[in-house]
C-alpha atoms as a PDB file:
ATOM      1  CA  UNK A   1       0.315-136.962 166.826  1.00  0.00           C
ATOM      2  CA  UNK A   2      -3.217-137.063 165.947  1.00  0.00           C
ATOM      3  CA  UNK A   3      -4.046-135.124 162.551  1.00  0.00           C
ATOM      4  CA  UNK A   4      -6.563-132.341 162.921  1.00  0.00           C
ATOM      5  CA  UNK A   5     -10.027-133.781 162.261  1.00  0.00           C
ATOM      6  CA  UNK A   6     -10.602-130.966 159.210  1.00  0.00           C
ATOM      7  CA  UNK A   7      -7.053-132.179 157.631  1.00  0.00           C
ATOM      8  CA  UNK A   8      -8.194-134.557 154.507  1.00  0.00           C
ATOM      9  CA  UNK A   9      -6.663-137.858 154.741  1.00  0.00           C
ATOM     10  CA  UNK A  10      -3.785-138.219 152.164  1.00  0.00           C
ATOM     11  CA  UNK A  11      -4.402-141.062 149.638  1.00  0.00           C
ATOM     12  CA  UNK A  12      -1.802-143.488 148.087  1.00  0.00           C
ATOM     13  CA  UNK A  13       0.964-142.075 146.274  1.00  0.00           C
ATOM     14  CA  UNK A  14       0.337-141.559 142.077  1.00  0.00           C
ATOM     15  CA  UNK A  15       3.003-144.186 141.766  1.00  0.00           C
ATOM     16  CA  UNK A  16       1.260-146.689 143.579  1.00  0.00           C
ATOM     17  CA  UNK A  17      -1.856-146.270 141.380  1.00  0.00           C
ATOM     18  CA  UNK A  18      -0.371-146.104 138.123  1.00  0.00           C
ATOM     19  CA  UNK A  19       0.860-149.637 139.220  1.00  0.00           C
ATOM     20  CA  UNK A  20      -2.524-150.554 140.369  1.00  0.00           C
ATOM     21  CA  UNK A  21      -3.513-149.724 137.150  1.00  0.00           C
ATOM     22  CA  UNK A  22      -0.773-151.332 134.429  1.00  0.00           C
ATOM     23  CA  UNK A  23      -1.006-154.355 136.834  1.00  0.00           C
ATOM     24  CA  UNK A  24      -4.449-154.671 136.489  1.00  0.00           C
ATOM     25  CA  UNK A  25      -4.817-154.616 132.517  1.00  0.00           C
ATOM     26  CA  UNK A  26      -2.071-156.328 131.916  1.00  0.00           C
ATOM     27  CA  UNK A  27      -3.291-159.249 135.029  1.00  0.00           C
ATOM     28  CA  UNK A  28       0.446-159.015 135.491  1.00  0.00           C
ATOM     29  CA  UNK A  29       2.906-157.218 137.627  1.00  0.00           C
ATOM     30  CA  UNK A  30       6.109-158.510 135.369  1.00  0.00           C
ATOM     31  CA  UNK A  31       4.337-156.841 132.108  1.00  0.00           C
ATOM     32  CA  UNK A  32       3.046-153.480 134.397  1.00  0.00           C
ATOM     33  CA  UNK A  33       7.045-153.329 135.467  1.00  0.00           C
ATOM     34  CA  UNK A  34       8.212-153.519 131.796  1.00  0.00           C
ATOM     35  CA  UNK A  35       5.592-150.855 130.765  1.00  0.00           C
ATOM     36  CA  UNK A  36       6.444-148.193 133.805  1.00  0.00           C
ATOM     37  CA  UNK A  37      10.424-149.077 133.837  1.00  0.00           C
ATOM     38  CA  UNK A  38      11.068-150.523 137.101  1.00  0.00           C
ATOM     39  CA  UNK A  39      11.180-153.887 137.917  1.00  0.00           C
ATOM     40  CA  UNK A  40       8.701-155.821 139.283  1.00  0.00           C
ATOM     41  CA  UNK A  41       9.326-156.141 142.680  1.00  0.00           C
ATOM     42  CA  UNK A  42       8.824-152.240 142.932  1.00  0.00           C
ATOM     43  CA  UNK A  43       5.674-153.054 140.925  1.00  0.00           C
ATOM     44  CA  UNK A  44       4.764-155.587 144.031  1.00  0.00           C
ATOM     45  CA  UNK A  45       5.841-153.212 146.607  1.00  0.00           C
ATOM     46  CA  UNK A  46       3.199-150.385 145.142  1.00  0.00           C
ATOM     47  CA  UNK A  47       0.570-152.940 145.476  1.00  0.00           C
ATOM     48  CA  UNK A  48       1.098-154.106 149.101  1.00  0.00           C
ATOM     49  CA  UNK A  49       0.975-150.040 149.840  1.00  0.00           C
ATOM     50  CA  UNK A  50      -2.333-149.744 147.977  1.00  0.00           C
ATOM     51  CA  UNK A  51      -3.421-152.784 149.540  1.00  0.00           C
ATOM     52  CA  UNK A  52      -2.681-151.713 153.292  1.00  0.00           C
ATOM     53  CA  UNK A  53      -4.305-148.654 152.451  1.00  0.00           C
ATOM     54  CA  UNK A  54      -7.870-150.428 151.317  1.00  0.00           C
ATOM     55  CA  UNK A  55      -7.135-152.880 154.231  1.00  0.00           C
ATOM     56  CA  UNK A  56      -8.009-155.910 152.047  1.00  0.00           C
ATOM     57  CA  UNK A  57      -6.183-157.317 148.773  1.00  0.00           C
ATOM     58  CA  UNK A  58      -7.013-155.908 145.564  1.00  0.00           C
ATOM     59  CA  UNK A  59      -5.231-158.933 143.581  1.00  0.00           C
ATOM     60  CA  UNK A  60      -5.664-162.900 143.723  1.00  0.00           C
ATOM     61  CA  UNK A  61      -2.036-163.925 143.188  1.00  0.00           C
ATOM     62  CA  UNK A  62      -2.117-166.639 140.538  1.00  0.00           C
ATOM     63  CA  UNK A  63       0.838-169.007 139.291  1.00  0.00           C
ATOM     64  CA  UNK A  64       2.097-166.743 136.354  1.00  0.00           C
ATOM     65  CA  UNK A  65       0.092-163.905 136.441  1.00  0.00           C
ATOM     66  CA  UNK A  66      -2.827-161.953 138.526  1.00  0.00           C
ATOM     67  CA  UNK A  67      -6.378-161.290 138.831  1.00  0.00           C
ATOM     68  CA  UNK A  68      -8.528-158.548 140.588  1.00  0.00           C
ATOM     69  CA  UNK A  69     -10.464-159.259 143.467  1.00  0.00           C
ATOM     70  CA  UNK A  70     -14.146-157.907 143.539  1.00  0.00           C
ATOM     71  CA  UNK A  71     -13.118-154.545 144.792  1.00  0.00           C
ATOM     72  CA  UNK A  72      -9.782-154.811 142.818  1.00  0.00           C
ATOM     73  CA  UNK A  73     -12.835-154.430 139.801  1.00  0.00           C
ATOM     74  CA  UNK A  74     -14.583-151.800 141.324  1.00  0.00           C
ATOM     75  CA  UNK A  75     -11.441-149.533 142.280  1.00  0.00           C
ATOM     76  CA  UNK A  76      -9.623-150.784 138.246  1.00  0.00           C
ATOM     77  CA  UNK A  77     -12.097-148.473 136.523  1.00  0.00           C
ATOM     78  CA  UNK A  78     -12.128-145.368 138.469  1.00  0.00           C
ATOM     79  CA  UNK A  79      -8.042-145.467 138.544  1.00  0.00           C
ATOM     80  CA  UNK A  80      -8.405-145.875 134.888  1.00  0.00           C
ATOM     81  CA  UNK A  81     -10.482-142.972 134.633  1.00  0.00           C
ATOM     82  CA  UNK A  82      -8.668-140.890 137.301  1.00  0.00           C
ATOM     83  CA  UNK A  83      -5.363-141.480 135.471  1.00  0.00           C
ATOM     84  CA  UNK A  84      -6.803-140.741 132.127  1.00  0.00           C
ATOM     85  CA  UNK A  85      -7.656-137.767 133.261  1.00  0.00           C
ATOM     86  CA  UNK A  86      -4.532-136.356 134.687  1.00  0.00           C
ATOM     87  CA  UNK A  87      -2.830-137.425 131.595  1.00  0.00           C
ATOM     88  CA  UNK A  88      -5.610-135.175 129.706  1.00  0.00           C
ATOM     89  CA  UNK A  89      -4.930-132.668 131.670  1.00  0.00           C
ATOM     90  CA  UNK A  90      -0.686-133.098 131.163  1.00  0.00           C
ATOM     91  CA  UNK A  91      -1.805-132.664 127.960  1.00  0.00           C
ATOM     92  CA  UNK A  92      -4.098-129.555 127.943  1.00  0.00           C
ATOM     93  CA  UNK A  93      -0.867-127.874 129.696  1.00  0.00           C
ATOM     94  CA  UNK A  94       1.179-128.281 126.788  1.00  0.00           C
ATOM     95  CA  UNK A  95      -1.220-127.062 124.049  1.00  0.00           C
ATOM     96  CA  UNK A  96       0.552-123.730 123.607  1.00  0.00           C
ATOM     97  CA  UNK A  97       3.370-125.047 123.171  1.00  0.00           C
ATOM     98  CA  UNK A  98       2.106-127.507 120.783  1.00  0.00           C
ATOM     99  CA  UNK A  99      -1.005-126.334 119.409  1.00  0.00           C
ATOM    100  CA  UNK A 100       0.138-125.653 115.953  1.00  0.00           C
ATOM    101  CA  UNK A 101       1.405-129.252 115.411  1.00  0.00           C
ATOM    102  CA  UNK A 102      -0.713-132.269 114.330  1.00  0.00           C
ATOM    103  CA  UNK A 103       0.245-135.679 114.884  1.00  0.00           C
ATOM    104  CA  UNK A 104      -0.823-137.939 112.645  1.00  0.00           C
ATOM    105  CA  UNK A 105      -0.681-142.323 112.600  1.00  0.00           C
ATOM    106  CA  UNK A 106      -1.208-143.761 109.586  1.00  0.00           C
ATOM    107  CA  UNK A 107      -0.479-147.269 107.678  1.00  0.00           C
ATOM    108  CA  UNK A 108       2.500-146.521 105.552  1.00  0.00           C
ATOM    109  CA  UNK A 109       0.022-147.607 102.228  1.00  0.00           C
ATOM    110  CA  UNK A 110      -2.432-145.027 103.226  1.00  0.00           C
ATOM    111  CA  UNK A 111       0.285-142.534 104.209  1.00  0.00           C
ATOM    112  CA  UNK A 112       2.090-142.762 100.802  1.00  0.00           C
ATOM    113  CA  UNK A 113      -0.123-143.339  98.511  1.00  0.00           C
ATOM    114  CA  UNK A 114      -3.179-140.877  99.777  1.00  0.00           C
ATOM    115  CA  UNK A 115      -2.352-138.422 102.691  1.00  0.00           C
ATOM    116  CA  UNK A 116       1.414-137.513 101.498  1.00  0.00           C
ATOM    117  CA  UNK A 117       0.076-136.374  97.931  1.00  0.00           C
ATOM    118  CA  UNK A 118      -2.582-134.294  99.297  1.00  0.00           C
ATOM    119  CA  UNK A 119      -0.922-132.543 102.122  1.00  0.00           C
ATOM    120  CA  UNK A 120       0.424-129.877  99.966  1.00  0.00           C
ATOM    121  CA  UNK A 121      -3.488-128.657 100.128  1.00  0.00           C
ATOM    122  CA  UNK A 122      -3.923-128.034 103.633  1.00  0.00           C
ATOM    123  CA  UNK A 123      -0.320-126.517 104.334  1.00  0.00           C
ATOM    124  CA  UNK A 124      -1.475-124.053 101.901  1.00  0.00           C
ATOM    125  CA  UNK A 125      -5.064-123.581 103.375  1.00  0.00           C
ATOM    126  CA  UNK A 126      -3.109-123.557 106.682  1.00  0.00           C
ATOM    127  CA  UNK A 127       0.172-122.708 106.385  1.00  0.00           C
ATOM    128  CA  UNK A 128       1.056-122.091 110.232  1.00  0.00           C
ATOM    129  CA  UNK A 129      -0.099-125.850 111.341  1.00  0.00           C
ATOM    130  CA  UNK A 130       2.919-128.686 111.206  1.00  0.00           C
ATOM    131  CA  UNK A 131       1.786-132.266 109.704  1.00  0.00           C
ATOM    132  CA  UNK A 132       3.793-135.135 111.768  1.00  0.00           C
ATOM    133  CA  UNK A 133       2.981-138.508 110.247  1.00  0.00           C
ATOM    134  CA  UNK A 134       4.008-141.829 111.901  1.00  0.00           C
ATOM    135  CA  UNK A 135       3.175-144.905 109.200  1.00  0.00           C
ATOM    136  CA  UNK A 136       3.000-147.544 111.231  1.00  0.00           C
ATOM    137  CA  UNK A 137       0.192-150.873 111.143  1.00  0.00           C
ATOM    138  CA  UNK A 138       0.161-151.225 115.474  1.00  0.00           C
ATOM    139  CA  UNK A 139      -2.940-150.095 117.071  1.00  0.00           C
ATOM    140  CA  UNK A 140      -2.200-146.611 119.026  1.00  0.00           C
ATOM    141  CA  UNK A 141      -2.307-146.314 122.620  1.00  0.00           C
ATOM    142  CA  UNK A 142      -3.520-142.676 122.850  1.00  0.00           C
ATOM    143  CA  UNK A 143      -2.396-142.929 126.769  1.00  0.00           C
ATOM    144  CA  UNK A 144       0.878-143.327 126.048  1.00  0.00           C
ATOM    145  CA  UNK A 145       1.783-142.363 122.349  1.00  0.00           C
ATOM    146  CA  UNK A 146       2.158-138.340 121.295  1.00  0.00           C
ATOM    147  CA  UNK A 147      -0.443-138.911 118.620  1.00  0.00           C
ATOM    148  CA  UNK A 148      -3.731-136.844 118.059  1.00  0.00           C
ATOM    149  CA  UNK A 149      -5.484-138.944 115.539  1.00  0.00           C
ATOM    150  CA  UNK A 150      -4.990-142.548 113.637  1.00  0.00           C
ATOM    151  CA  UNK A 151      -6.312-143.130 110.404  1.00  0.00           C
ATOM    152  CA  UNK A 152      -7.239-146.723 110.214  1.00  0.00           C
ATOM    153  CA  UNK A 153      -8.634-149.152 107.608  1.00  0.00           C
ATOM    154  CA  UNK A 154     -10.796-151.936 108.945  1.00  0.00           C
ATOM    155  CA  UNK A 155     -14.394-152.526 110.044  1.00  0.00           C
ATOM    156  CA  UNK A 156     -14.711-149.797 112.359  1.00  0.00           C
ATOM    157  CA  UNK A 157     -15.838-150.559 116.050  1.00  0.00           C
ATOM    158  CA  UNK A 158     -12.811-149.355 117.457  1.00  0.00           C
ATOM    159  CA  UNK A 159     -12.943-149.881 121.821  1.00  0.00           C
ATOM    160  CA  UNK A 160     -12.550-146.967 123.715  1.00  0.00           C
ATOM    161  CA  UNK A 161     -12.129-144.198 121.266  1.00  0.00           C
ATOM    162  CA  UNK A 162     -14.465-141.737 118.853  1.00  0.00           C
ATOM    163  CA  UNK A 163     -14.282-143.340 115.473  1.00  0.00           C
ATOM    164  CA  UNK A 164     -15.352-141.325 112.458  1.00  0.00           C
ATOM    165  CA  UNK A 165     -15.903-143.136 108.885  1.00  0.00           C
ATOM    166  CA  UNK A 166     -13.991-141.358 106.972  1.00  0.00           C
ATOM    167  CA  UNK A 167     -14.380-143.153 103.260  1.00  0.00           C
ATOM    168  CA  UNK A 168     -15.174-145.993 101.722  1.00  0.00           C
ATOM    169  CA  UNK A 169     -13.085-148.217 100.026  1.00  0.00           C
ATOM    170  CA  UNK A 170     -13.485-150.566  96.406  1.00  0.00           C
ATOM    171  CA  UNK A 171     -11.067-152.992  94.312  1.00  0.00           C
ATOM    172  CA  UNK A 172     -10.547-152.504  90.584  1.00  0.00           C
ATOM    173  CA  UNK A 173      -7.900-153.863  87.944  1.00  0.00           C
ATOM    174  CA  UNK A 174      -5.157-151.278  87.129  1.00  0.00           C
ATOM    175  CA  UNK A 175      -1.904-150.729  84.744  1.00  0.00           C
ATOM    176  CA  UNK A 176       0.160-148.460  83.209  1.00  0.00           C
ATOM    177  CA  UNK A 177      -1.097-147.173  79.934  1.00  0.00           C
ATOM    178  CA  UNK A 178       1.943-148.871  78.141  1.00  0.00           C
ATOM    179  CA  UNK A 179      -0.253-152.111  78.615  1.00  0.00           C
ATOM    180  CA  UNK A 180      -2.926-150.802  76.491  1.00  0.00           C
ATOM    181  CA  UNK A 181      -0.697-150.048  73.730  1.00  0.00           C
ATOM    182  CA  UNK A 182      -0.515-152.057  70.312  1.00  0.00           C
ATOM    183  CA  UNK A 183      -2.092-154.889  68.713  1.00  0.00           C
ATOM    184  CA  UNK A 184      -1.318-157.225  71.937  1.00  0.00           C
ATOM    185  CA  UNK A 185      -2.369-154.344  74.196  1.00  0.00           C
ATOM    186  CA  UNK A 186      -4.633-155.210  77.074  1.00  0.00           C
ATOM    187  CA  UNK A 187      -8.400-154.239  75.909  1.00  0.00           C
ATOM    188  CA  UNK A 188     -10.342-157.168  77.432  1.00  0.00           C
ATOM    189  CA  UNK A 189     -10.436-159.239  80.449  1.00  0.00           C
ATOM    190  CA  UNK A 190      -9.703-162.180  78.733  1.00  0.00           C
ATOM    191  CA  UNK A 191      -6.652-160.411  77.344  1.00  0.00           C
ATOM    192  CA  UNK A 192      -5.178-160.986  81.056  1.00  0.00           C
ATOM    193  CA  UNK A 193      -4.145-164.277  80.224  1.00  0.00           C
ATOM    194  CA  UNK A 194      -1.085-162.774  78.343  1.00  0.00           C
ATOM    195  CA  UNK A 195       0.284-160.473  81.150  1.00  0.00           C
ATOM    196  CA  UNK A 196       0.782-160.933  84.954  1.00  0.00           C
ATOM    197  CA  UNK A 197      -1.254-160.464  87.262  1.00  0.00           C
ATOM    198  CA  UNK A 198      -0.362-158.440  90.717  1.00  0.00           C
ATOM    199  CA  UNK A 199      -2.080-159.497  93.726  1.00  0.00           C
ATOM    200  CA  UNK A 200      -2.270-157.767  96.988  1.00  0.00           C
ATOM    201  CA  UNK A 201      -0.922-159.669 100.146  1.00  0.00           C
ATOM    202  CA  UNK A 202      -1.478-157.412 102.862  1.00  0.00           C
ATOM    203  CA  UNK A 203      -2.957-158.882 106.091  1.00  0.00           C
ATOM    204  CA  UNK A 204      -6.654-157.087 106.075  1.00  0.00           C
ATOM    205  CA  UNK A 205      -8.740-159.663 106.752  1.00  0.00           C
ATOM    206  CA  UNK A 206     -11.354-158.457 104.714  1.00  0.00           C
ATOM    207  CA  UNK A 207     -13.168-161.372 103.371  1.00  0.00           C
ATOM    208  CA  UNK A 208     -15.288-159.035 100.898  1.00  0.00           C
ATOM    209  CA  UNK A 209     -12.260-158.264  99.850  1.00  0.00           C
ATOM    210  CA  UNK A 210     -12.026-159.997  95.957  1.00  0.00           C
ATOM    211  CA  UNK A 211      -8.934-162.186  94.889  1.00  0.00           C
ATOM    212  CA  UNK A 212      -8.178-162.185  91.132  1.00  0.00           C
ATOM    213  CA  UNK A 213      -9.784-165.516  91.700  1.00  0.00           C
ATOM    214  CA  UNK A 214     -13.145-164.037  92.646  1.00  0.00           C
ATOM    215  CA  UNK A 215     -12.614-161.192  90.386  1.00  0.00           C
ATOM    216  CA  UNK A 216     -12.427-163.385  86.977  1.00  0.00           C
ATOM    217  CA  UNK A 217     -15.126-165.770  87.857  1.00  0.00           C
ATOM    218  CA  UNK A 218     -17.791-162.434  88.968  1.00  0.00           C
ATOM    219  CA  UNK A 219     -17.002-161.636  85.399  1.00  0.00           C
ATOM    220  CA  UNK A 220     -17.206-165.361  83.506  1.00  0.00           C
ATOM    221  CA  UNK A 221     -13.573-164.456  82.417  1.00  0.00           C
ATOM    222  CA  UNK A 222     -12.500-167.971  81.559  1.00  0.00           C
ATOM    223  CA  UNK A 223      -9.267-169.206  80.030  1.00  0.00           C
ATOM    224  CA  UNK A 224      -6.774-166.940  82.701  1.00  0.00           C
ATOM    225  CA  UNK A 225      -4.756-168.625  85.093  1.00  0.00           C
ATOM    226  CA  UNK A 226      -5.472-166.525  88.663  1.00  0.00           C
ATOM    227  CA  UNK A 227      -2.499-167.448  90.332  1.00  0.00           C
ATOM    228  CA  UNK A 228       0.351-166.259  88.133  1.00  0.00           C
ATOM    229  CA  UNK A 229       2.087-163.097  88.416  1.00  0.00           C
ATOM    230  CA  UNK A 230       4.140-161.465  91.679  1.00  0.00           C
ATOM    231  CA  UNK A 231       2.339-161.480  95.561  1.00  0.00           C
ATOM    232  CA  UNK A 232       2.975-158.076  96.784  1.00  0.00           C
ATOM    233  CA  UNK A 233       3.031-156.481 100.748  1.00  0.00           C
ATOM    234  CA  UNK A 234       1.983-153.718 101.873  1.00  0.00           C
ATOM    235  CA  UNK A 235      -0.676-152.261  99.412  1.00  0.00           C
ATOM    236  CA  UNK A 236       1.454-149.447  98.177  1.00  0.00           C
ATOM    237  CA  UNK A 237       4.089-152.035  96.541  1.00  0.00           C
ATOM    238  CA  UNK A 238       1.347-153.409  94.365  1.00  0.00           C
ATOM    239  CA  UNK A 239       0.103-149.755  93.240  1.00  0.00           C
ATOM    240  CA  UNK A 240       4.159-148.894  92.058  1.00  0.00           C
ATOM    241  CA  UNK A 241       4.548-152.237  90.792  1.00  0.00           C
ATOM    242  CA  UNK A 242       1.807-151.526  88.048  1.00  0.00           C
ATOM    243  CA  UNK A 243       2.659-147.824  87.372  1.00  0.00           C
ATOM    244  CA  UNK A 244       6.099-149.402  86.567  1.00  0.00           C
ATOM    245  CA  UNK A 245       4.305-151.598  84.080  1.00  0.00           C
ATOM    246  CA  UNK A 246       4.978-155.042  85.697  1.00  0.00           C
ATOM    247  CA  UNK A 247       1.176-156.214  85.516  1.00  0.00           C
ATOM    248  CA  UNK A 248      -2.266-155.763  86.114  1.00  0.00           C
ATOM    249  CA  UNK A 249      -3.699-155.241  89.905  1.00  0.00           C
ATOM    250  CA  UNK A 250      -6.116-155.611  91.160  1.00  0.00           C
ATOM    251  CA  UNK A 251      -5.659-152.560  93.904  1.00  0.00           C
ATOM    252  CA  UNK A 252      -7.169-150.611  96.303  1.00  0.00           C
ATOM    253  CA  UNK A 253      -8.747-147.480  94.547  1.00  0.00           C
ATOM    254  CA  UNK A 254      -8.194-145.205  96.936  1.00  0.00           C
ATOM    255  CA  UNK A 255      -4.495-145.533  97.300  1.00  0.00           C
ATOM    256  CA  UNK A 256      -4.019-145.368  93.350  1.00  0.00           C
ATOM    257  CA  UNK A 257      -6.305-142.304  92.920  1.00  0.00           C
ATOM    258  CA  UNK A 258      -3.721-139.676  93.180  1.00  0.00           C
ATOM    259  CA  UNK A 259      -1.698-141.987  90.034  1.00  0.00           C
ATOM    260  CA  UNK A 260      -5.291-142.683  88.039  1.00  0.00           C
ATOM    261  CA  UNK A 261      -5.382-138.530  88.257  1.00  0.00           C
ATOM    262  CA  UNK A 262      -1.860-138.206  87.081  1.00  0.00           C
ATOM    263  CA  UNK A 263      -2.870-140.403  83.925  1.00  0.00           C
ATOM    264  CA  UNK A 264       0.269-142.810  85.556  1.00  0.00           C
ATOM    265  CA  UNK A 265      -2.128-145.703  86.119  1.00  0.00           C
ATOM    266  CA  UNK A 266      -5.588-146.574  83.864  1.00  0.00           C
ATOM    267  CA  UNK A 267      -8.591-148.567  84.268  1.00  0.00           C
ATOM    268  CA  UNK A 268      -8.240-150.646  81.490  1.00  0.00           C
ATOM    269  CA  UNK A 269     -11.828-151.983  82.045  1.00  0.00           C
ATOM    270  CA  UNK A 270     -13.545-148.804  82.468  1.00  0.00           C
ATOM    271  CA  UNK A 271     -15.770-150.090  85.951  1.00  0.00           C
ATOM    272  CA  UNK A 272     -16.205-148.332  89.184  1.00  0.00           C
ATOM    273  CA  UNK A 273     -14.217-151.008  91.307  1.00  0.00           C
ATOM    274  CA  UNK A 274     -15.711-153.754  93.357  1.00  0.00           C
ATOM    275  CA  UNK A 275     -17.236-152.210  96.721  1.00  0.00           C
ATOM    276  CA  UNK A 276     -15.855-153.725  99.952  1.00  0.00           C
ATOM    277  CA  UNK A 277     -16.659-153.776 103.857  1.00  0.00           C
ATOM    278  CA  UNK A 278     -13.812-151.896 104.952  1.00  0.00           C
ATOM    279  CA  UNK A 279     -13.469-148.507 104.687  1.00  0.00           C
ATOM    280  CA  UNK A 280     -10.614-145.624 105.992  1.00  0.00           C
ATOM    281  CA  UNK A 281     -11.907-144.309 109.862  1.00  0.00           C
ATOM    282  CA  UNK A 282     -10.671-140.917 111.673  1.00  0.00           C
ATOM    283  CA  UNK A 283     -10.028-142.567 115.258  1.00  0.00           C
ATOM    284  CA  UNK A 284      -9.545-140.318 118.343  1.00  0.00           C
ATOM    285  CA  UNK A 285      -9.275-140.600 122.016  1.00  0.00           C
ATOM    286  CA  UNK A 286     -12.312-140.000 124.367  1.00  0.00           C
ATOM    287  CA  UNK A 287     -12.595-137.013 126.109  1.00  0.00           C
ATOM    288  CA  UNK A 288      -9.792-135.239 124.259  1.00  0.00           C
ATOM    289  CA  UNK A 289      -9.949-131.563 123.604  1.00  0.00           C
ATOM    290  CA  UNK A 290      -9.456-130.787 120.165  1.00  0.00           C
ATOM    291  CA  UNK A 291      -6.783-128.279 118.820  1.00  0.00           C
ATOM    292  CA  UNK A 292      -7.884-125.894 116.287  1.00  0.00           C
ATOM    293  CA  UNK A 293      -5.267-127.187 114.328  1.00  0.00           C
ATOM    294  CA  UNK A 294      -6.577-130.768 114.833  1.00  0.00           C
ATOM    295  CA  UNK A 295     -10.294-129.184 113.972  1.00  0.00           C
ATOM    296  CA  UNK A 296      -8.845-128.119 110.944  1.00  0.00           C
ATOM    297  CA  UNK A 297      -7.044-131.364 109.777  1.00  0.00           C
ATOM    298  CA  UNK A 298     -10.195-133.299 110.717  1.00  0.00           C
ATOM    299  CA  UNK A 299     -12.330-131.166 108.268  1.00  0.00           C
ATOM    300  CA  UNK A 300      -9.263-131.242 105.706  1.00  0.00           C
ATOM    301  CA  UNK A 301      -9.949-134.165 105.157  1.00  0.00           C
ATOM    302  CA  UNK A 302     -13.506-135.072 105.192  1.00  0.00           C
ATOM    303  CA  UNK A 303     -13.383-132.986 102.273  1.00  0.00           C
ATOM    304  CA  UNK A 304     -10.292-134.375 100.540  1.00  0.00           C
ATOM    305  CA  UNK A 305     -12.819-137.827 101.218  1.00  0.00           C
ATOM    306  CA  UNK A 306     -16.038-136.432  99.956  1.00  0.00           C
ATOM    307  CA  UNK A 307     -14.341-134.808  96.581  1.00  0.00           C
ATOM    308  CA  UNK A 308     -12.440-138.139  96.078  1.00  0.00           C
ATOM    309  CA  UNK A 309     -15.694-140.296  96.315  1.00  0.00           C
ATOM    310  CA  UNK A 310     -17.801-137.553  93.988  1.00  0.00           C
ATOM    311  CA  UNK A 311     -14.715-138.317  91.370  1.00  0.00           C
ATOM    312  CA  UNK A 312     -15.417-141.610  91.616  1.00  0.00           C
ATOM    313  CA  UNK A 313     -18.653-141.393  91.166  1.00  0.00           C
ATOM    314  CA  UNK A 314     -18.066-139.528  87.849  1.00  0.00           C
ATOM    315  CA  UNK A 315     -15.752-142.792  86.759  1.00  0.00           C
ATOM    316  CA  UNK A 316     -12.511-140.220  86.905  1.00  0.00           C
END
């Protein structure tokens, strides 16, 4: 029976392009079955209705793997749009239901050691609006993961998402104020040759990042053997290790400033920290509509940022 020529012709099922789609990024049909939870022959059979459809192949079948034919391309980034956007919109349909909550991914150094102490702040500037945080190091996929914003500590240039600098980051030698104490007590850098030294281990990549190494030779500390002490991972373990008196780091300021405040960690050297490339970024999704409640966590803490950099500043 021929359809009525003011009928619209149906497209493709939204399976079939959502395999399109995983297929294509991942140039793999095994990996897009994994990610959507069938196998991949149902992966192969969406394809081979999407290609019957188009009436030419979208994919160049390869020996382990696939690659997109010219209009394969040219289709790839308008499903990847299209499907973006209905998941936007699955989204926007949940926001009363949700729109008090704020989900939060951070690395579990940054997490403990500078968003958990502050939080108490914005519940009581905004007592109504939940907190979730999910310390984890992997990258988020805002397509798939029930996440609103990831906090992340690198150079910044972050593909396919807004990316806000949030603060900036430095390196400076830290205790516990029982070092300083006595005769023997810690009062200059040379005076690091008696104690151990605690050197971070996490995996930044941050090559203006200082080692004790580079630290002690910036200052013509001579005499002070820069590989002693106790290699710590993540950041956080090196920041406790010193408030429990077990060395000198050289640490991250920002995740010891809520201990320097408490008067459970000191600066034994009285500088401002070493300045480094990497800094802490607000990253987002694209085309997202923002919550008030995210609105409001977003401005939380560009001020929690700016008031802890002005306290630097001041050498506090």
């Amino acid at each position: 029976m021929a359809s009525h020529p003011d009928t619209p012709e149906r497209g493709p099922p939204y399976a079939a392009f959502r395999a399109f789609e995983a297929a294509a990024r991942h140039a793999s049909f095994a990996k897009a079955a994994d990610e959507l939870g069938v196998s991949p022959a149902a992966v192969s059979q969406q394809i081979q209705s999407l290609e019957a459809y188009a009436g030419q192949p979208l994919f160049r079948r390869l020996g382990r793997g696939v690659e997109l034919t010219d209009v394969g391309k040219a289709a790839f980034r308008h499903a990847a749009e299209g499907l973006g956007a209905l998941s936007e919109a699955a989204r926007v349909m949940r926001l009363p239901l949700r729109s008090q909550r704020v989900s939060v991914s951070a690395a579990p150094s940054f997490a403990m050691k500078w968003l958990a102490p502050r939080l108490e702040r914005f519940k009581e500037l905004h007592p109504d609006v939940e907190v979730w945080i999910s310390a984890d190091m992997a990258v988020v996929d805002f397509a798939v993961a029930d996440v609103d914003i990831a906090i992340r500590y690198g150079a910044g240039g972050y593909r396919d998402a807004n990316a806000e600098r949030l603060m900036a980051e430095s390196v400076l030698a830290i205790c516990s104020p029982q070092l300083l104490d006595g005769d023997t007590g810690l009062k200059t850098p040379e005076d690091l040759a008696r104690f151990a030294l605690l050197h971070d281990e996490s995996p930044d990549q941050d090559p203006s990042c200082p080692s004790w190494e580079m630290w002690l030779m910036a200052r013509g500390v001579e005499g002070v053997d820069a590989r002693k002490g106790l290699r710590l991972n993540p950041s956080s373990l090196v920041v406790e290790a010193a408030i429990a008196g077990k060395g000198v780091a050289l640490a991250k300021r920002q995740l010891a400033a809520a201990d320097l405040a408490l008067g459970r960690l000191v600066a034994p050297f009285g500088d401002a920290g070493t300045p480094i490339n990497f800094a802490y970024w607000m990253v987002w999704p694209r085309g997202r509509t923002l919550t008030p409640a995210l609105k409001s966590f977003m401005e939380w803490m560009r001020v929690e940022a700016r008031e802890g950099e002005m306290d630097f500043g001041a050498g506090i």
